[in-house]
C-alpha atoms as a PDB file:
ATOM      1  CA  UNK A   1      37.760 -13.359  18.753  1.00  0.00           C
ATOM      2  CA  UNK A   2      40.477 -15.378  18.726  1.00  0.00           C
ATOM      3  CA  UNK A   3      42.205 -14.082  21.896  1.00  0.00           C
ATOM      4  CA  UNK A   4      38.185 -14.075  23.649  1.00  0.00           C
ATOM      5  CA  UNK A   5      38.473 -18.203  23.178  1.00  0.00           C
ATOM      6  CA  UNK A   6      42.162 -18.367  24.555  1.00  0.00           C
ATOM      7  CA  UNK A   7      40.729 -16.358  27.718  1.00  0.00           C
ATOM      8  CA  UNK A   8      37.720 -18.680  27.887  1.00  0.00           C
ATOM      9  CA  UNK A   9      39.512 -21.963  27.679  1.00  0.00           C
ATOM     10  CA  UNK A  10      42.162 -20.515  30.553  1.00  0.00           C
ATOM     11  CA  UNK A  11      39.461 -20.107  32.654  1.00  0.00           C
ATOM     12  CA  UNK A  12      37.854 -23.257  32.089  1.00  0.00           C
ATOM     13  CA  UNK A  13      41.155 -24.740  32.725  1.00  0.00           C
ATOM     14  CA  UNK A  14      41.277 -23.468  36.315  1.00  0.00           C
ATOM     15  CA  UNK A  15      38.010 -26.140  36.817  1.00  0.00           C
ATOM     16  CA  UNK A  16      39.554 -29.129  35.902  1.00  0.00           C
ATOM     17  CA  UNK A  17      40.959 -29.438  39.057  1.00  0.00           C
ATOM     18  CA  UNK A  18      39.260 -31.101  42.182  1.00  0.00           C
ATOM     19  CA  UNK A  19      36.656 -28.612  43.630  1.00  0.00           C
ATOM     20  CA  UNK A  20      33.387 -27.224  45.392  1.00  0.00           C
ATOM     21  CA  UNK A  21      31.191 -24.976  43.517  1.00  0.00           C
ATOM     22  CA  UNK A  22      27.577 -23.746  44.206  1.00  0.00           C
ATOM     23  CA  UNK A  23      24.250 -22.854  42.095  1.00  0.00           C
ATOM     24  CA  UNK A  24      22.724 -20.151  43.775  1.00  0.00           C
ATOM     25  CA  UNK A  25      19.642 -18.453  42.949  1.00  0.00           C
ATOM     26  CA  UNK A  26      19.463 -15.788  45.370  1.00  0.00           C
ATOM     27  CA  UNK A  27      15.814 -14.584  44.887  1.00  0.00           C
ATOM     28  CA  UNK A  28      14.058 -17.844  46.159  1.00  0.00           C
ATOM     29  CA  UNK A  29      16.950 -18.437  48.344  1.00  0.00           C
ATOM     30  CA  UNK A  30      18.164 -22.353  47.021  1.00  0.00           C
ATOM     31  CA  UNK A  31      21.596 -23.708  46.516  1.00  0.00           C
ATOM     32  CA  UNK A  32      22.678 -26.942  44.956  1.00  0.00           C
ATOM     33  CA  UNK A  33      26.543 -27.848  46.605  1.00  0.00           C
ATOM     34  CA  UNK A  34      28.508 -29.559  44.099  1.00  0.00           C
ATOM     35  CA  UNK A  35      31.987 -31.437  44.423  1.00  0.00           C
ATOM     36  CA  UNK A  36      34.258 -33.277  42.470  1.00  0.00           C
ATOM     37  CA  UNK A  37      37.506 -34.353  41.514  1.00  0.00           C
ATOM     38  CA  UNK A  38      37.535 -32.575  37.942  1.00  0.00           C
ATOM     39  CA  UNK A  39      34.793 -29.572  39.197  1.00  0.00           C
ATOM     40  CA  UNK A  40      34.428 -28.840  35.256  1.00  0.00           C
ATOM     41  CA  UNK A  41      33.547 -32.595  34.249  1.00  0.00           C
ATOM     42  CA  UNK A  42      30.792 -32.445  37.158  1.00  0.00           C
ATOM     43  CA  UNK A  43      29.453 -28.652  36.057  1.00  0.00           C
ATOM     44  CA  UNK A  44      28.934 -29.989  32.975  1.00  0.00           C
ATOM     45  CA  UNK A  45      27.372 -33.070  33.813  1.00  0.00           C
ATOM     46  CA  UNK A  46      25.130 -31.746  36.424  1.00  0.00           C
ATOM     47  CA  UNK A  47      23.588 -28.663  33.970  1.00  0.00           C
ATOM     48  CA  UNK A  48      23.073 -31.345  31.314  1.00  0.00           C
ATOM     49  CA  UNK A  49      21.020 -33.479  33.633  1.00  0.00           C
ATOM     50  CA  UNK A  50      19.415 -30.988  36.144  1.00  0.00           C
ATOM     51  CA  UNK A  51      17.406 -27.759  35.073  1.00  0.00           C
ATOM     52  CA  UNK A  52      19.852 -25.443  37.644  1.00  0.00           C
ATOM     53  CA  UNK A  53      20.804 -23.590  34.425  1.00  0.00           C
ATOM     54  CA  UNK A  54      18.316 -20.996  35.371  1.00  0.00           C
ATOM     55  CA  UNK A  55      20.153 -19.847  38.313  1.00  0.00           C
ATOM     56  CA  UNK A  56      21.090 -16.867  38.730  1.00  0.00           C
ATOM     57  CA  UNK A  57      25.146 -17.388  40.551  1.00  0.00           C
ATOM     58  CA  UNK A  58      28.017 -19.793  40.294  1.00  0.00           C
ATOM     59  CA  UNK A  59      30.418 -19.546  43.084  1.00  0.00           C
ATOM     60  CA  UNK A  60      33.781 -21.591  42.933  1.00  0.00           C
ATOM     61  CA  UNK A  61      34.030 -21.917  46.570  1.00  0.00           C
ATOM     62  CA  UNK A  62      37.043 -24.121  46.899  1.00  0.00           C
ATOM     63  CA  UNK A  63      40.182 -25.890  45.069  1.00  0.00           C
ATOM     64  CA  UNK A  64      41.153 -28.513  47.899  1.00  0.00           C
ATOM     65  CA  UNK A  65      42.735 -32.013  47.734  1.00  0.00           C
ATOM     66  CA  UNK A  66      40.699 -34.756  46.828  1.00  0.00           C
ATOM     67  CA  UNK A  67      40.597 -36.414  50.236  1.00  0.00           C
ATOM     68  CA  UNK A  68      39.208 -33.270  51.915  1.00  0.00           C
ATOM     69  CA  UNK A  69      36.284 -32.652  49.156  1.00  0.00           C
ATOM     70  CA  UNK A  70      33.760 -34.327  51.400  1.00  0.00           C
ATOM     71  CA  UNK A  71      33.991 -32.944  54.842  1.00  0.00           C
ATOM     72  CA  UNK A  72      34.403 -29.201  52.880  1.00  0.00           C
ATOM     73  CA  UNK A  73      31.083 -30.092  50.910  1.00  0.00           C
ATOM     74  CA  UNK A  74      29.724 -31.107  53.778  1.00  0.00           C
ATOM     75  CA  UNK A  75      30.473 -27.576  55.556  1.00  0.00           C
ATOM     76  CA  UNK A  76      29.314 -25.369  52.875  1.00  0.00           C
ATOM     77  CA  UNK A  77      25.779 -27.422  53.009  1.00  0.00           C
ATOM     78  CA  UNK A  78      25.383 -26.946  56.443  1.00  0.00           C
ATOM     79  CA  UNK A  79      26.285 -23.240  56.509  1.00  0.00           C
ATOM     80  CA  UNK A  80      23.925 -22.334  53.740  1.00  0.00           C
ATOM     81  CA  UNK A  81      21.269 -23.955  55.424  1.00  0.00           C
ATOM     82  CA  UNK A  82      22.083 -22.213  58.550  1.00  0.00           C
ATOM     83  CA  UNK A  83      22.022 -18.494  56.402  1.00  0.00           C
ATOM     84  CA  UNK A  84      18.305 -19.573  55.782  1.00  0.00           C
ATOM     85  CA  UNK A  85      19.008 -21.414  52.097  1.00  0.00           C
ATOM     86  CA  UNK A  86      16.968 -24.394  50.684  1.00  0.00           C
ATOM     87  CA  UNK A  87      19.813 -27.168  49.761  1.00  0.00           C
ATOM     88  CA  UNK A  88      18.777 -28.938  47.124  1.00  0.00           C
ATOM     89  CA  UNK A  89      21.651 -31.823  47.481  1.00  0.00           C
ATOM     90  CA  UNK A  90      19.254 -34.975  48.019  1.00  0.00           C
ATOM     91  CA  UNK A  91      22.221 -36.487  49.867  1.00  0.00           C
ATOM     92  CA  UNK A  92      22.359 -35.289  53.311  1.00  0.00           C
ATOM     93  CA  UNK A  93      25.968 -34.307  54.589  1.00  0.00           C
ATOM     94  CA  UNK A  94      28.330 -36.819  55.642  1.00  0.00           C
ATOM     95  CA  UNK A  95      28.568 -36.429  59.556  1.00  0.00           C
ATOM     96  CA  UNK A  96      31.953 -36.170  61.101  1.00  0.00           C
ATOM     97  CA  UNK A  97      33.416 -36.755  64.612  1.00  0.00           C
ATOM     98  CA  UNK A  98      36.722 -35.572  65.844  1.00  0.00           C
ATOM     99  CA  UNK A  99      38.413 -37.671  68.282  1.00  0.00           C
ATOM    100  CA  UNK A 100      41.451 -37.440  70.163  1.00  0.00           C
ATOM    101  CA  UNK A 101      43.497 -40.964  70.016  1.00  0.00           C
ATOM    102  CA  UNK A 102      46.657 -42.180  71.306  1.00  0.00           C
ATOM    103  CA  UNK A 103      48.339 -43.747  68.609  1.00  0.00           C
ATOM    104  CA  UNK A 104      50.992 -46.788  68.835  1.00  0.00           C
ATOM    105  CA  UNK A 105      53.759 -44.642  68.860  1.00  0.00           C
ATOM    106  CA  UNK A 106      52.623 -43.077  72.299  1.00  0.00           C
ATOM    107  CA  UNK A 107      51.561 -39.681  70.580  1.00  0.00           C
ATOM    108  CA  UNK A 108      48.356 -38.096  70.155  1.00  0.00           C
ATOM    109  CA  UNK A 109      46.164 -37.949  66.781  1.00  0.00           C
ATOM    110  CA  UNK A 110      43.651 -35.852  66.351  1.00  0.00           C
ATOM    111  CA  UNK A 111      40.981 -37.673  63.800  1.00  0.00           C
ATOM    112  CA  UNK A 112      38.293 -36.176  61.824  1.00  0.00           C
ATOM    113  CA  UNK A 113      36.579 -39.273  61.400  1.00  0.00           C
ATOM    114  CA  UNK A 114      33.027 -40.128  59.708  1.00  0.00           C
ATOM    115  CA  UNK A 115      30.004 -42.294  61.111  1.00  0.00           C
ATOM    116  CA  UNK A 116      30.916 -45.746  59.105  1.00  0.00           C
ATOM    117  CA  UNK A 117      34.175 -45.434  57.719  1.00  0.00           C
ATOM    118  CA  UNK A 118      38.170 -45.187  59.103  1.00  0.00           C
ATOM    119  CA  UNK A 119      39.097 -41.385  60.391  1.00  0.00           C
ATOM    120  CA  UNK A 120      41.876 -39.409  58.637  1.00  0.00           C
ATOM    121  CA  UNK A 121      44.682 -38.071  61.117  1.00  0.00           C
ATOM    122  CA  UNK A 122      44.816 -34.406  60.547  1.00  0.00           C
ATOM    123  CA  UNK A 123      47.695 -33.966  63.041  1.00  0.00           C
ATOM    124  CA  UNK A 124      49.538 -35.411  65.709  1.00  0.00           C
ATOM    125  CA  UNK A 125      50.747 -34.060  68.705  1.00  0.00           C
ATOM    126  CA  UNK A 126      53.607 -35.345  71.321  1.00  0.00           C
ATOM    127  CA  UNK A 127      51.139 -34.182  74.300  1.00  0.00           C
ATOM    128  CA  UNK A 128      47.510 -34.524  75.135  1.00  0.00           C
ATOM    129  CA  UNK A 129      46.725 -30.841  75.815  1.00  0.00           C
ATOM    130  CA  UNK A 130      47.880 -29.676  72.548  1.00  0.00           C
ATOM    131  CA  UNK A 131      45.953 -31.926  70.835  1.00  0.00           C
ATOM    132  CA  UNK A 132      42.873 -31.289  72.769  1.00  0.00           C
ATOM    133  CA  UNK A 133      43.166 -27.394  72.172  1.00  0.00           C
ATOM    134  CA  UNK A 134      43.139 -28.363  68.037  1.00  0.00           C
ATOM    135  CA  UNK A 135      40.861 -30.527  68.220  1.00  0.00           C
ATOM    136  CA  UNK A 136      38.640 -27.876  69.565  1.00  0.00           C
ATOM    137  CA  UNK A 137      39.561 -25.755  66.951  1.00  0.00           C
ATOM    138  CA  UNK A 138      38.789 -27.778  64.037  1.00  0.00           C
ATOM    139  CA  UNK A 139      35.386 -28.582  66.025  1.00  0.00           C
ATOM    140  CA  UNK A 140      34.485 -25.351  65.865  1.00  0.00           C
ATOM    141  CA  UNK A 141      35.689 -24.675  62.001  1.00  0.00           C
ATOM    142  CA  UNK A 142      33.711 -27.795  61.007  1.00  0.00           C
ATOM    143  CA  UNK A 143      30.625 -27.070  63.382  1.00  0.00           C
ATOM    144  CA  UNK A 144      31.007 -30.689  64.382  1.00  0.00           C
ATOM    145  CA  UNK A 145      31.128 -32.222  68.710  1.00  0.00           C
END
C-alpha cells in the first residue's frame, strides 16, 4: 500500500510542472485543451469546476517552457479540430504571425508574433535567406501564414 502511494505521488509530481494536457472522450469525438504553468494545479481545478470527469482519456501532451504554453495550446486546438473533434475551449486560439525582421544589429529575426501583443524572436540569422527558409518551417509546424 504504502509503496502504491509513493508511486502515485511520483507521478503526480511529474504534473507540477508547466504543461498541455487534453480530456478526450473519444466516442462523441470532444476534447477540452488545457494549459498551465503547474498542469496538476489546473487538472485539479478544472475537474472540480467542469463535469469533464466523465471522459473517457487524459493525454499529457506536452512539458514546455512557460513562454511557449500558448502558441503549443493553440496548435493542439487547431489540430484536433482539423481530425474532426468538437473543442470545447470557449476561448478561441490565440492567432500567430511569423515575420521576418531586420533587427538593429543588421541581422535577421524571425518572430512568432500574436495579433495584439509584442512577437518573441525564436531565432536570428546573419542572412535573409536563412531566415526565410525557417521561417517557412515553423509556418508550416504551427499551420500559421
Amino acid at each position: 500500500m504504502i509503496r502504491n502511494l509513493t508511486r502515485f505521488y511520483k507521478q503526480l509530481d511529474k504534473l507540477m510542472v508547466p504543461g498541455i494536457c487534453a480530456f478526450v472522450h473519444e466516442k462523441s469525438k470532444r476534447v477540452y485543451i488545457l494549459y498551465s504553468i503547474n498542469l496538476l494545479e489546473a487538472i485539479l481545478r478544472t475537474v472540480k469546476d467542469r463535469n469533464y470527469i466523465n471522459f473517457q482519456v487524459f493525454i499529457l501532451l506536452d512539458n514546455l517552457p512557460p513562454d511557449e504554453l500558448k502558441v503549443e495550446a493553440s496548435w493542439w486546438i487547431v489540430d484536433y479540430r482539423n481530425r474532426g473533434y468538437t473543442v470545447l475551449n470557449k476561448q478561441l486560439p490565440a492567432i500567430y504571425k511569423i515575420k521576418v525582421e531586420i533587427n538593429r544589429d543588421y541581422l535577421v529575426d524571425v518572430i512568432l508574433k500574436p495579433r495584439r501583443a509584442k512577437g518573441k524572436v525564436l531565432k536570428t540569422f546573419a542572412n535573409m535567406d536563412e531566415a526565410k527558409a525557417y521561417a517557412i518551417e515553423q509556418a508550416k509546424k504551427y499551420e500559421l501564414s
